[in-house]
Protein backbone atom coordinates (compact mmCIF):
# COMPACT_ATOMS: atom_id res chain seq x y z
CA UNK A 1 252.33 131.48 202.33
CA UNK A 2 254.59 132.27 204.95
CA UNK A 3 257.33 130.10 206.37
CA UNK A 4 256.54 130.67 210.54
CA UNK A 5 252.80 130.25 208.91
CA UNK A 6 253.26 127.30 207.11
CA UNK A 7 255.48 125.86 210.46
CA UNK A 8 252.15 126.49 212.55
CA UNK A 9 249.95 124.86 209.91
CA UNK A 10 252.60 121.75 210.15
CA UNK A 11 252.65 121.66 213.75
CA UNK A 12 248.74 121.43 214.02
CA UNK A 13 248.11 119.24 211.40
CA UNK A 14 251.06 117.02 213.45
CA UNK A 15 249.05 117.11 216.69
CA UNK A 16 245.69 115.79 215.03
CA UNK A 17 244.54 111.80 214.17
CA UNK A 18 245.75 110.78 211.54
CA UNK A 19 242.47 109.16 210.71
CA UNK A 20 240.61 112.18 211.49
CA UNK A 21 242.81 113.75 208.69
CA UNK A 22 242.20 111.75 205.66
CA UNK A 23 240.98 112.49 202.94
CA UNK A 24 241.57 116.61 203.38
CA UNK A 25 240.71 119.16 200.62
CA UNK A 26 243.60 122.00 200.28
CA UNK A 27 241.82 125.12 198.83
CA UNK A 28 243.44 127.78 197.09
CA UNK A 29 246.67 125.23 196.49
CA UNK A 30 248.10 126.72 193.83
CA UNK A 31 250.36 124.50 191.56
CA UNK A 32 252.83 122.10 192.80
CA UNK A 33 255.89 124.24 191.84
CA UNK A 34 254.91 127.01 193.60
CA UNK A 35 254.25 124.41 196.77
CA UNK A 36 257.57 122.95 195.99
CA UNK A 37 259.63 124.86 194.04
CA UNK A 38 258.67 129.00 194.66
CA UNK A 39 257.71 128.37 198.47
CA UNK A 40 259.44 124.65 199.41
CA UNK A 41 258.75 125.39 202.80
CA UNK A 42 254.67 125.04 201.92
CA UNK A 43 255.60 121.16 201.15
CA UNK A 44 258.53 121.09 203.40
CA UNK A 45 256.70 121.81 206.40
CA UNK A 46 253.00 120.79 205.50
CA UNK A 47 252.21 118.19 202.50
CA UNK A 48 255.86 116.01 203.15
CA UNK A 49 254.93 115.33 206.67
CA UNK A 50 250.81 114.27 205.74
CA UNK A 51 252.25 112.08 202.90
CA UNK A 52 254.58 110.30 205.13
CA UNK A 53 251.43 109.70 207.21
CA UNK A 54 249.56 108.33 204.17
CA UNK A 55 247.22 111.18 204.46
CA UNK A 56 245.54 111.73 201.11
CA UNK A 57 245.13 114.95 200.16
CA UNK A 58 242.99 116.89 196.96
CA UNK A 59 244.46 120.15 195.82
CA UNK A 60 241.98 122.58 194.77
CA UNK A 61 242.39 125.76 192.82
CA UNK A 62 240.17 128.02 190.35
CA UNK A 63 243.34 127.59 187.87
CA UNK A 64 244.29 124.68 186.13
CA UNK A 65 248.32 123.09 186.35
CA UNK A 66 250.81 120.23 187.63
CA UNK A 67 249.76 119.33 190.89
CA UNK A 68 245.74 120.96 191.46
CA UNK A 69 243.77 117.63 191.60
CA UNK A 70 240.54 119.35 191.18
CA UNK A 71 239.79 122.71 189.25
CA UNK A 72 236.65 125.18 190.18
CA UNK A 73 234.65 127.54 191.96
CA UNK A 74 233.58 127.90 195.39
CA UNK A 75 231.04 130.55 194.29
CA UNK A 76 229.63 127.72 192.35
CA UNK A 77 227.01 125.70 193.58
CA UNK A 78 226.56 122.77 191.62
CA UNK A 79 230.42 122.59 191.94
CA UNK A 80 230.53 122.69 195.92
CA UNK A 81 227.81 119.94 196.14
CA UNK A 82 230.47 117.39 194.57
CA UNK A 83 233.47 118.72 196.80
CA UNK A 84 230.95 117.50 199.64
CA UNK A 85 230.50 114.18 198.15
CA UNK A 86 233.93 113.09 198.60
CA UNK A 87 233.55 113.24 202.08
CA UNK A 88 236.50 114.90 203.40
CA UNK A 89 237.27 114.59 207.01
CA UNK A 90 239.34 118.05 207.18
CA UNK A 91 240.08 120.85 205.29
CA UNK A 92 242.78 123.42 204.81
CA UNK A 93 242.49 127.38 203.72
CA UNK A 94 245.36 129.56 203.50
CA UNK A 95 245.60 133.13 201.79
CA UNK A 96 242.28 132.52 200.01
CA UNK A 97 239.64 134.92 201.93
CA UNK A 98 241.15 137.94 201.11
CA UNK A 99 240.58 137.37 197.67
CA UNK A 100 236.88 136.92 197.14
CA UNK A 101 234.66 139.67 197.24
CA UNK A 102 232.42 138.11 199.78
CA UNK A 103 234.19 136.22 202.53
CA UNK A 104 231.27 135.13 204.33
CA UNK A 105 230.23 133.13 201.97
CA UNK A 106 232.90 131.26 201.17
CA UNK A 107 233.29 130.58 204.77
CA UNK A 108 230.21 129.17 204.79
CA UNK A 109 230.44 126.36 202.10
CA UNK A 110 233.76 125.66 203.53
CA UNK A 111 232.21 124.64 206.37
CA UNK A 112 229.78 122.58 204.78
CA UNK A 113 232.32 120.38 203.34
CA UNK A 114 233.06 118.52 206.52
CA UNK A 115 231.46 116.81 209.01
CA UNK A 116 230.49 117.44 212.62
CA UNK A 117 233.56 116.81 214.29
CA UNK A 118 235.99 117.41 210.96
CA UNK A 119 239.04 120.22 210.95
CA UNK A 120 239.46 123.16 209.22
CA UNK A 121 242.60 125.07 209.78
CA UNK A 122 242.59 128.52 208.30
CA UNK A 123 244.91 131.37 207.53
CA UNK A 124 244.44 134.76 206.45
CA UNK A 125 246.98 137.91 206.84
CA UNK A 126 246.32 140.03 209.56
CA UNK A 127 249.65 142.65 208.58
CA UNK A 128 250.27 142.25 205.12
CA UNK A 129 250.59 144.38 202.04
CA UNK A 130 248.25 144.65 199.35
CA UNK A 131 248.33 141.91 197.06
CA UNK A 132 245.66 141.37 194.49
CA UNK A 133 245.07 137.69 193.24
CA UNK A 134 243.36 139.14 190.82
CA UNK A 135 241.61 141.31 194.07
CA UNK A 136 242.48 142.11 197.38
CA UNK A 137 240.02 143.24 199.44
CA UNK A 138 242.24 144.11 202.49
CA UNK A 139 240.34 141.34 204.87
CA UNK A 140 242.34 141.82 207.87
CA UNK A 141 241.06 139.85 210.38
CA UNK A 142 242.29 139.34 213.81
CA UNK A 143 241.18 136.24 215.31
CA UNK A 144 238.15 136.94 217.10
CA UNK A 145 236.75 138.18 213.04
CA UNK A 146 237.95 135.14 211.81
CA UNK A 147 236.33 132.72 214.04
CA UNK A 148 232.93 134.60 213.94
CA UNK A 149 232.49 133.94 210.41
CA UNK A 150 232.34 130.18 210.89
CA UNK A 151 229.22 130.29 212.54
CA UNK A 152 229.09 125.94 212.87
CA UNK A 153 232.38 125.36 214.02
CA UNK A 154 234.32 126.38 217.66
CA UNK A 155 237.27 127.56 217.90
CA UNK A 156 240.25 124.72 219.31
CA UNK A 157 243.30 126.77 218.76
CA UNK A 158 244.66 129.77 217.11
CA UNK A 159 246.88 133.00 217.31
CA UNK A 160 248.62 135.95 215.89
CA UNK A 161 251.60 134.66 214.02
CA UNK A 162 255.28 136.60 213.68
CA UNK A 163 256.02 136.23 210.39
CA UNK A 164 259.23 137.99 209.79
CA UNK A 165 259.71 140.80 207.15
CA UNK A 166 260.16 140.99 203.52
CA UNK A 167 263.44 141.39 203.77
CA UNK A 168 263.20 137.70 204.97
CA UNK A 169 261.87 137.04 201.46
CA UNK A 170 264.00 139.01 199.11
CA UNK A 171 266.58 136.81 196.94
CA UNK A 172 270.08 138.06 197.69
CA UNK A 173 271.44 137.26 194.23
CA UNK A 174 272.35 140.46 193.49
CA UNK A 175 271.04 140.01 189.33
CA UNK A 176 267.95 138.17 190.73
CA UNK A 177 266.92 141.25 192.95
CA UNK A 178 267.50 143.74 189.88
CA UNK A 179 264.95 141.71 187.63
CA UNK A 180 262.57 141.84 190.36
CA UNK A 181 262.66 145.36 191.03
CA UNK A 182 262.79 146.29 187.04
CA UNK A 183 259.78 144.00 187.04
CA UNK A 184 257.88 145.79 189.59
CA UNK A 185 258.51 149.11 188.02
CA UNK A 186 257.43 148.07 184.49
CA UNK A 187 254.09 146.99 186.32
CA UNK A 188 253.70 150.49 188.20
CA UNK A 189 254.11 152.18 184.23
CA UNK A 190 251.99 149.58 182.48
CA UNK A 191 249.33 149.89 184.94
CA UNK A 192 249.79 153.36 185.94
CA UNK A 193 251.39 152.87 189.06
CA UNK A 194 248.50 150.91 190.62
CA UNK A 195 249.50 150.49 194.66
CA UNK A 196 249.67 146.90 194.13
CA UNK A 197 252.69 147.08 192.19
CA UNK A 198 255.32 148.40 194.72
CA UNK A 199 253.15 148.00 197.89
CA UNK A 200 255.85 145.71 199.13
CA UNK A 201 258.12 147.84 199.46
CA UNK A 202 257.56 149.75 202.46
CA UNK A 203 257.15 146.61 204.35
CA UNK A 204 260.82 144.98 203.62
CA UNK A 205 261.41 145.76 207.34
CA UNK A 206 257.67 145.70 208.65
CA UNK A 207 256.95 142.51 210.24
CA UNK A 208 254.11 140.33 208.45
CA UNK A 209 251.67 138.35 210.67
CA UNK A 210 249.00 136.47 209.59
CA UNK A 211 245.49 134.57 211.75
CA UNK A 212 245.79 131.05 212.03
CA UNK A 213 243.07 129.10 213.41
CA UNK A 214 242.25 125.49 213.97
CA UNK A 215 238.30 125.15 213.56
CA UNK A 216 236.03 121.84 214.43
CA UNK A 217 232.93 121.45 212.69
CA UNK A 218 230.22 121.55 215.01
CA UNK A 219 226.02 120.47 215.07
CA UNK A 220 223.67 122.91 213.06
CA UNK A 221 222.43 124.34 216.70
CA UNK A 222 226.03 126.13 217.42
């Protein structure tokens, strides 16, 4: 996640009821030391502020580790039918879509998972390099794209974001930047030089923006 991403994603969260809030399912959260630790400002700007509101939140991820509450699949059934049982009131997805071969769908239980009236607040990169978690599929939607695939929720706000470059992300320890780039290399030989491995690159002075949007589950008729 982004830091001016992860700001917006704060700043909406902040605007909403508290009680309209709690309990709210974070998909795709990765492990708390990457929220924490890799990219504090994910819990800096987002998680430190809900728990100081007493909002209770469930981290979900397809990975097991310190910090995911709840392990599976979304392209499991059985599995999404007891996420909706725990009645969340709001939900949060960020970075996830582009890495599921059929975004759509996903989109769709998501959805399901709150209740008329309940939040989702979404993210997705809009300019961003190729990144495979393990795939990529280069969803790049702007916001118009985004919204239309949540066909039981409007629209309340949402934009573009400026997300700075990836020079903006690059460690200027001068030892920590060799490792990284001797450990990109080494990826581009083992895997003979698949894009993904150096695809940052040219974007260390292209700007990164991502699609935010702030969703409100609607009536089956929308």
């Amino acid at each position: 996640m982004l830091k001016a991403e992860a700001q917006w994603i704060g700043q909406t969260l902040s605007q909403l009821d508290t009680g309209k809030l709690s309990p709210l399912l974070n998909v795709g959260s990765a492990t708390a030391a990457f929220r924490e630790q890799a990219q504090p400002w994910i819990d800096q700007s987002i998680f430190a502020p809900l728990r100081k509101r007493d909002v209770i939140v469930d981290h979900l991820d397809v990975q097991e580790g310190e910090g995911i509450d709840l392990r599976g699949d979304l392209t499991d059934d059985s599995f999404v039918v007891g996420l909706a049982s725990r009645g969340y009131r709001a939900l949060l997805c960020s970075n996830l879509l582009e890495h599921v071969p059929d975004a759509a769908a996903i989109c769709a239980k998501l959805e399901a998972l709150v209740p008329v009236g309940g939040y989702l607040i979404v993210t997705v990169p809009y300019r961003f390099p190729y990144h495979p978690d393990p795939i990529d599929t280069m969803f790049r939607p702007d916001l118009p794209d985004l919204v239309r695939l949540f066909r039981h929720c409007s629209l309340m706000q949402g934009e573009i974001l400026d997300c700075g470059t990836g020079w903006d992300y690059v460690d200027r320890n001068p030892q920590v930047l060799i490792d990284k780039v001797k450990y990109r290399l080494s990826g581009m030989k083992d895997h003979g030089g698949v894009k993904g491995s150096a695809s940052f690159l040219p974007w260390l002075f292209r700007k990164f923006r991502q699609t935010g949007a702030l969703l409100q589950r609607q009536g089956s008729a929308l």
